[in-house]
Every structure is written in C-alpha cells, then in structure tokens.
Protein backbone atom coordinates (compact mmCIF):
# COMPACT_ATOMS: atom_id res chain seq x y z
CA UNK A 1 17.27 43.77 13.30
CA UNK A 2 18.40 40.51 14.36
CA UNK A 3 15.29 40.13 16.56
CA UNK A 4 13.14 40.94 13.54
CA UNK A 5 14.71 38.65 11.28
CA UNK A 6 14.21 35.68 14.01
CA UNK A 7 10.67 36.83 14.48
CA UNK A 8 10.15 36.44 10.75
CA UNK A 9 11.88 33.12 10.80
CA UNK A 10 9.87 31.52 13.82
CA UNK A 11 6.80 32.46 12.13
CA UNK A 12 7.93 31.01 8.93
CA UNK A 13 8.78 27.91 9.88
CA UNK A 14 5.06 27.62 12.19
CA UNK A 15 3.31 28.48 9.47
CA UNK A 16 5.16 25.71 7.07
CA UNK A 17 4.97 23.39 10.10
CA UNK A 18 0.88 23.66 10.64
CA UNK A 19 0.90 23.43 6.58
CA UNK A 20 2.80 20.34 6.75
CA UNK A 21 1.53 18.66 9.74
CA UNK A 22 -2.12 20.35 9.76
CA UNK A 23 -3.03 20.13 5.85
CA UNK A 24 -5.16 17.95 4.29
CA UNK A 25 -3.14 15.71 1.84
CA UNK A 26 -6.27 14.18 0.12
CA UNK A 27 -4.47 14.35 -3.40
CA UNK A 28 -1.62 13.95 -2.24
CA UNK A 29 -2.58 10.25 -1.29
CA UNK A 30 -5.06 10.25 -4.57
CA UNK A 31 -2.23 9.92 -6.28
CA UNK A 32 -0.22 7.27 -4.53
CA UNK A 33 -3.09 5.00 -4.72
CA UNK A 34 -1.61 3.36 -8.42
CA UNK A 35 1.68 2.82 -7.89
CA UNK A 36 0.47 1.01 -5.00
CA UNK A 37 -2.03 -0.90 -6.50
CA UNK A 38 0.90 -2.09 -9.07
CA UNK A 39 3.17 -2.84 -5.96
CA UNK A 40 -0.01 -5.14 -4.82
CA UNK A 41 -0.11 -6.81 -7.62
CA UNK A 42 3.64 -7.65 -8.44
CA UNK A 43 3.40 -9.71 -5.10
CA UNK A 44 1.29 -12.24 -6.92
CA UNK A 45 3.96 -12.47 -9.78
CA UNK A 46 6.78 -12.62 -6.85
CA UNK A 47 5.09 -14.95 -4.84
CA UNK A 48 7.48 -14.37 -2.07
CA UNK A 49 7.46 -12.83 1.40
CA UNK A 50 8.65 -8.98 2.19
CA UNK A 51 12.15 -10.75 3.57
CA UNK A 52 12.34 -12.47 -0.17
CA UNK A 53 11.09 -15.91 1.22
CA UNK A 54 9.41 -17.99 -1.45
CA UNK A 55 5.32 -18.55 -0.80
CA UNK A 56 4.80 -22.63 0.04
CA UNK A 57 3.35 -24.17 -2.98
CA UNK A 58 0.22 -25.73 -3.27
CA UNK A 59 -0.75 -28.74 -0.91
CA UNK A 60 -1.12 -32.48 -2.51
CA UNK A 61 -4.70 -31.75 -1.41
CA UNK A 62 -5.19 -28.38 -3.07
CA UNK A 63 -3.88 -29.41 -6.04
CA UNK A 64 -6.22 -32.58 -6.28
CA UNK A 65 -9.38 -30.60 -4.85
CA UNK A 66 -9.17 -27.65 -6.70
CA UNK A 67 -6.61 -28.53 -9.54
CA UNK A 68 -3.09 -26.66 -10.48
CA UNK A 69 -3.77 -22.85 -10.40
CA UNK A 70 -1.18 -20.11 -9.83
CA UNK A 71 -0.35 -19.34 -5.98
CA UNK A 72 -3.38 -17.35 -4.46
CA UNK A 73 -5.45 -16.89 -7.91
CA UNK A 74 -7.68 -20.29 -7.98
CA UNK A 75 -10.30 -16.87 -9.23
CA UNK A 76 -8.34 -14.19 -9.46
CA UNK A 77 -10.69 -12.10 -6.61
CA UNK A 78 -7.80 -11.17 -4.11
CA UNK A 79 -5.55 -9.72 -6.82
CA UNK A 80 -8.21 -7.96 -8.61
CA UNK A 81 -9.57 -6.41 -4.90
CA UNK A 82 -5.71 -5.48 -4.83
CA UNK A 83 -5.40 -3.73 -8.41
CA UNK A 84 -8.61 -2.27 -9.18
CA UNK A 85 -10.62 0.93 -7.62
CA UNK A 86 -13.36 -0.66 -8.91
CA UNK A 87 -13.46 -4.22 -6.84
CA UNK A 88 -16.14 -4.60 -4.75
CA UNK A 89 -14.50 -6.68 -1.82
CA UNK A 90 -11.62 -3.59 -2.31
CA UNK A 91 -10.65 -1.36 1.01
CA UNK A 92 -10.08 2.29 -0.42
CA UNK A 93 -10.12 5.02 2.39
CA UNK A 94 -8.37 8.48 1.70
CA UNK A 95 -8.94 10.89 4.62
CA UNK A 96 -6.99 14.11 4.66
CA UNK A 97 -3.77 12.50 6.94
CA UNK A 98 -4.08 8.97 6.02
CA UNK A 99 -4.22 6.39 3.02
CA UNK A 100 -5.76 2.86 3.41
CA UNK A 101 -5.17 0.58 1.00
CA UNK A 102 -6.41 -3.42 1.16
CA UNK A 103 -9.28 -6.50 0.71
CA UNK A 104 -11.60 -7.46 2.80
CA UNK A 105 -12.51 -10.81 1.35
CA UNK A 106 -12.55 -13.38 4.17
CA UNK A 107 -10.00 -16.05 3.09
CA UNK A 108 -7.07 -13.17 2.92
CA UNK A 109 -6.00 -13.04 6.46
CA UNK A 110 -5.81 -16.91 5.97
CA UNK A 111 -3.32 -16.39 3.09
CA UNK A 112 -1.77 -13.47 4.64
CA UNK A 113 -1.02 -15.05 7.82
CA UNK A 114 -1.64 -18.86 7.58
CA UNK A 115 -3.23 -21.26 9.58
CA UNK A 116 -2.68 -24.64 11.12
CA UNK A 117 -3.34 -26.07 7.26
CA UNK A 118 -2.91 -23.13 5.16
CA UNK A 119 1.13 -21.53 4.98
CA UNK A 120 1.58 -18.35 5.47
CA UNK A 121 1.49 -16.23 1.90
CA UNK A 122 2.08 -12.49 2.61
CA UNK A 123 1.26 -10.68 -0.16
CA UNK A 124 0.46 -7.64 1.50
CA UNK A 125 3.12 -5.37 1.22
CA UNK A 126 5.19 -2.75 -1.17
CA UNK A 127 8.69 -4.32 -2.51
CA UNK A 128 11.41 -1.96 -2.07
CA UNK A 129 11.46 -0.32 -5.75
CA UNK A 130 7.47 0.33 -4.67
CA UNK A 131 8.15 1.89 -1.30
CA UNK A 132 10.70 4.52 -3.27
CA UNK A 133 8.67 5.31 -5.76
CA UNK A 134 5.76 6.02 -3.27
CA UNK A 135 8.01 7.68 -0.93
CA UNK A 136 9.05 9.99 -3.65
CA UNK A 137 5.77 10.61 -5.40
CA UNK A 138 4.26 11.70 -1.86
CA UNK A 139 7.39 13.74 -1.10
CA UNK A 140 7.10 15.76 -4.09
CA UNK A 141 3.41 15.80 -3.69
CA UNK A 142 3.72 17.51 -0.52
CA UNK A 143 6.40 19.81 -1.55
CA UNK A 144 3.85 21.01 -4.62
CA UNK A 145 0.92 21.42 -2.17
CA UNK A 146 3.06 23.41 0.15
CA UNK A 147 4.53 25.18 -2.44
CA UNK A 148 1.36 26.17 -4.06
C-alpha cells in the first residue's frame, strides 16, 4: 500500500513538474503584457530611478535647443513604444517560456544608461506595486493553466 501510494505521488508531482516547467505559458504572458505596459509608463510620471533616485533635469542646453518639455517626452515616441502594442519602434516577443517587453528606438539606451553628456534616466523597469501585481497575475495564470 504504502509503496503504491508513493508511486502515485512521484508520478503526480512529475507530471505537475513537466506541466509547470515544460508548458507553454503563451497566455499566460499575453496577459501580463498590460499591467506592464502601465508599469512602463508610470516611470515617465515618476521620473525617478528603480532605487527612488530623481531623473537629472534638463541641461541649460536642452532647454535652450529644444525648449522646456517634460523629462524624456520632447515627442512622446519612447513612452508611446512603452504603452502601446501598436508602436512601431515597440519590442513585443511572447514565446511559450519567456516575455519580452521594450523599445528599440536608438536614443533609449542613451536615456537608459547615460552618456558622457546625457544623465542617466532609467525608465526601464516595474515599480514595486507593478512587480506584485505581475507576479500575482502570472501566478494565478499558471495555477489556471495547470489546473485546467
């Protein structure tokens, strides 16, 4: 009996382990693609770093080049790349095990990272109220796929 019930048990948990590990979570990640989207774009209304540092503001230079705009939206293109399926500069990829989410428009690494003249601006990245409702969107995602 007890060798049965272990047997049942072992194959059990393998068969919720390849579901879990083996599936293909392609809805799953459908899904998660708003919420991030919104996390995105609340960076630009943040304007600070994931460790709650404050963007640098705009250069004397920017500001008499290119006039007084909000931080990172002299057009609006990186934010909208951020928010919207749609965007054409947008990075969308949703495989079965893996969700990619960005922009490819040149200038962002710039922003992103900095330069020698341009201050670092990260505004890629989920603030924490983001990364929990993500988190538990995809965890009750993949307890509904696995629970069919």
């Amino acid at each position: 009996m007890i060798d049965y019930l272990a047997s049942d048990a072992s194959e059990l948990i393998g068969a919720f382990a390849n579901e879990l590990f083996g599936g293909d979570y392609t809805q799953v990640f459908d899904t998660l693609v708003e919420p991030i989207n919104e996390g995105l774009g609340s960076n630009f209304d943040r304007q600070t770093s994931s460790s709650g540092e404050a963007w640098a503001s705009h250069s004397a230079y920017t500001v008499k080049k290119m006039g007084v705009h909000p931080l990172l939206m002299w057009t609006g293109a990186m934010i909208f790349s951020l928010e919207s399926r749609s965007a054409s500069n947008r990075i969308e990829e949703i495989t079965q095990t893996s969700l990619t989410v960005g922009t490819d428009l040149f200038y962002a690494p710039w922003q992103q990272y900095g330069t020698a003249r341009i201050p670092a601006r990260p505004f890629v990245w989920l603030h924490g109220s983001y990364v929990d409702r993500v988190t538990e969107e995809f965890a009750d995602g993949v307890h509904n796929r696995i629970k069919g």
